[in-house]
Protein backbone atom coordinates (compact mmCIF):
# COMPACT_ATOMS: atom_id res chain seq x y z
CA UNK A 1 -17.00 5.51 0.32
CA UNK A 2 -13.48 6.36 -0.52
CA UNK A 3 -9.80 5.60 0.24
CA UNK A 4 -7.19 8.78 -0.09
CA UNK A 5 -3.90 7.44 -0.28
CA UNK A 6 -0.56 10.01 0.53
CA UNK A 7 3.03 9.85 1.85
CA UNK A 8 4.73 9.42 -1.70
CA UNK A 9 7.59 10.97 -2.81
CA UNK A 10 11.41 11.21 -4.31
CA UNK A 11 13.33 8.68 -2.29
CA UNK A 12 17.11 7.39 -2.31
CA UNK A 13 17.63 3.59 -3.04
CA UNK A 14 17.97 2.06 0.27
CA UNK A 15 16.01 4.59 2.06
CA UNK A 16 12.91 4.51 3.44
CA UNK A 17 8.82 5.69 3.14
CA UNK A 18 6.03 5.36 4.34
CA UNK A 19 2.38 5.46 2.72
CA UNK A 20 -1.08 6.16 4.73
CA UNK A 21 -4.34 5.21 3.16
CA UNK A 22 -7.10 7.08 4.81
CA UNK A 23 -10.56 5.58 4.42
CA UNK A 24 -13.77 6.82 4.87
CA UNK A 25 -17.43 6.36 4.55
CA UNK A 26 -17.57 2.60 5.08
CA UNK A 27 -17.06 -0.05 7.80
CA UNK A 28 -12.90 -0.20 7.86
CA UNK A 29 -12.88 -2.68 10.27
CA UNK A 30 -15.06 -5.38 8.02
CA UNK A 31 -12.62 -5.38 5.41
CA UNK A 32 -9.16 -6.55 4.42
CA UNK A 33 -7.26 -4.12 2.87
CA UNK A 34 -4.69 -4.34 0.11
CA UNK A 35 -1.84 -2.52 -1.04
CA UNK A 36 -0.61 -2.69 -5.06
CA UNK A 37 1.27 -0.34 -7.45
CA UNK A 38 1.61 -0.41 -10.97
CA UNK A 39 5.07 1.12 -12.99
CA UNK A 40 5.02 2.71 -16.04
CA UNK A 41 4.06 0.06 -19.60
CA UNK A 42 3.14 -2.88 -16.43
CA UNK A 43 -0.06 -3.86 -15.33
CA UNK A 44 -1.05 -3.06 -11.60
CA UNK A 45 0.65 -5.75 -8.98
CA UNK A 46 -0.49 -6.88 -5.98
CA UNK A 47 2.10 -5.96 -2.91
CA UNK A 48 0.29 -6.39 -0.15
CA UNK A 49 -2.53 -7.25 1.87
CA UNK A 50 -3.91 -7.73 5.49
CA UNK A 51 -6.92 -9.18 7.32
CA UNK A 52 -9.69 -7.29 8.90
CA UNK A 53 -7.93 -7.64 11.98
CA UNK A 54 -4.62 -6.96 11.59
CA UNK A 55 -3.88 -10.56 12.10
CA UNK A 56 -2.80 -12.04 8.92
CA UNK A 57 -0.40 -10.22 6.30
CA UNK A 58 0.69 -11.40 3.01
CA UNK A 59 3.49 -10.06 0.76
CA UNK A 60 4.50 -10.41 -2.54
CA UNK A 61 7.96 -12.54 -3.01
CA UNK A 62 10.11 -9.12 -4.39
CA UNK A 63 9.11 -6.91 -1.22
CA UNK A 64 9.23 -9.77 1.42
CA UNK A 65 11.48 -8.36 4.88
CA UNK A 66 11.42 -5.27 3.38
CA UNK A 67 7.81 -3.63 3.35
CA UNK A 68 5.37 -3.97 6.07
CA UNK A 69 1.37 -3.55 6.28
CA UNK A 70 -0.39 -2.73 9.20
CA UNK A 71 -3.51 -1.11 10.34
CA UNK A 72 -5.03 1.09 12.55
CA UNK A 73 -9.11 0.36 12.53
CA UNK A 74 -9.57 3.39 15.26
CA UNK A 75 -7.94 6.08 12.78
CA UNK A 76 -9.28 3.82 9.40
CA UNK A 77 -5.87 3.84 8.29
CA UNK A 78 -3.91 1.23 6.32
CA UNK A 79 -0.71 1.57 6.27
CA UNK A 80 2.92 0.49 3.89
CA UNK A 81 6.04 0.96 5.75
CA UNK A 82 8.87 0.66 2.78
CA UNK A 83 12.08 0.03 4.04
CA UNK A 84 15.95 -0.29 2.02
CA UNK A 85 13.88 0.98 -1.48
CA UNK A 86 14.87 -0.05 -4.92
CA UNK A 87 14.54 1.43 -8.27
CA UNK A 88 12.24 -1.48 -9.18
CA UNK A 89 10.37 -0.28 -6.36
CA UNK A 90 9.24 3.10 -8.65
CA UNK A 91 5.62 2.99 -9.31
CA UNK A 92 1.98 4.50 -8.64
CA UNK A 93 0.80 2.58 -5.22
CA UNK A 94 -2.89 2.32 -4.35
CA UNK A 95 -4.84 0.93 -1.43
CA UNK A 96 -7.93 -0.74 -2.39
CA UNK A 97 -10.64 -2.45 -0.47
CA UNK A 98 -10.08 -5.90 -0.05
CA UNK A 99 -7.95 -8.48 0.81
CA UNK A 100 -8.51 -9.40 -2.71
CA UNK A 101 -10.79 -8.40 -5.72
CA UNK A 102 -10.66 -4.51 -4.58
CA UNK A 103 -13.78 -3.14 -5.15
CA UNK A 104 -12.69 0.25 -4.31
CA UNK A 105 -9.50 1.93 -5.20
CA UNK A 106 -7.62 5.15 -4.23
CA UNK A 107 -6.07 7.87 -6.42
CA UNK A 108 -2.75 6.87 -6.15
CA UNK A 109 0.34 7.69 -4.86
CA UNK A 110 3.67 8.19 -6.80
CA UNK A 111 6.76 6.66 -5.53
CA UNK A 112 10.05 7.64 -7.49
CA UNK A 113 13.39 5.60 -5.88
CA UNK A 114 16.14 7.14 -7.84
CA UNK A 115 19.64 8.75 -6.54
């Protein structure tokens, strides 16, 4: 079982990213998935999070209109479309396993918004 996260990076505030978790090894399609990051000195924050089926998403208040979830259960990918970016933004993200409670976690992903 595991979830490899990648598409981080160095972007400009107001631009865009996007993250891919690839998962492996277990039944994707069973599970709701979750996206959270955690900044430097904070504890890790829940971002967002979709159903099994793609059907229902849920965002926290400070990314709301501008970061979307979605899923592909054919490729077992989850995925965190980040548009207009903010500093605040800045963080480590991570997929886990769940739409909440993760029981399984990725390595990470570093996202740096700075000009």
């Amino acid at each position: 079982e595991q979830l490899v996260e990648s598409g981080g990076g160095l972007v400009q505030p107001g631009g865009s990213l996007t993250l891919s978790c690839q998962a492996s090894g277990f039944s994707f399609n069973r599970y709701g998935m979750s996206w959270y990051r955690q900044a430097p000195g904070k504890e890790r924050e829940l971002v967002a999070q979709i159903s099994h089926d793609g059907r229902e998403v849920n965002y926290v208040e400070s990314v709301k209109g501008r970061f979307t979830i979605s899923r592909d259960n054919t490729k077992k990918v989850v995925a965190l479309q980040m548009d207009n970016v903010k500093p605040e933004d800045t963080a480590v993200y991570y997929c886990g396993r769940k739409w909440k409670g993760s029981d399984l976690w990725g390595q990470g992903t570093q996202v740096t918004v700075s000009s």
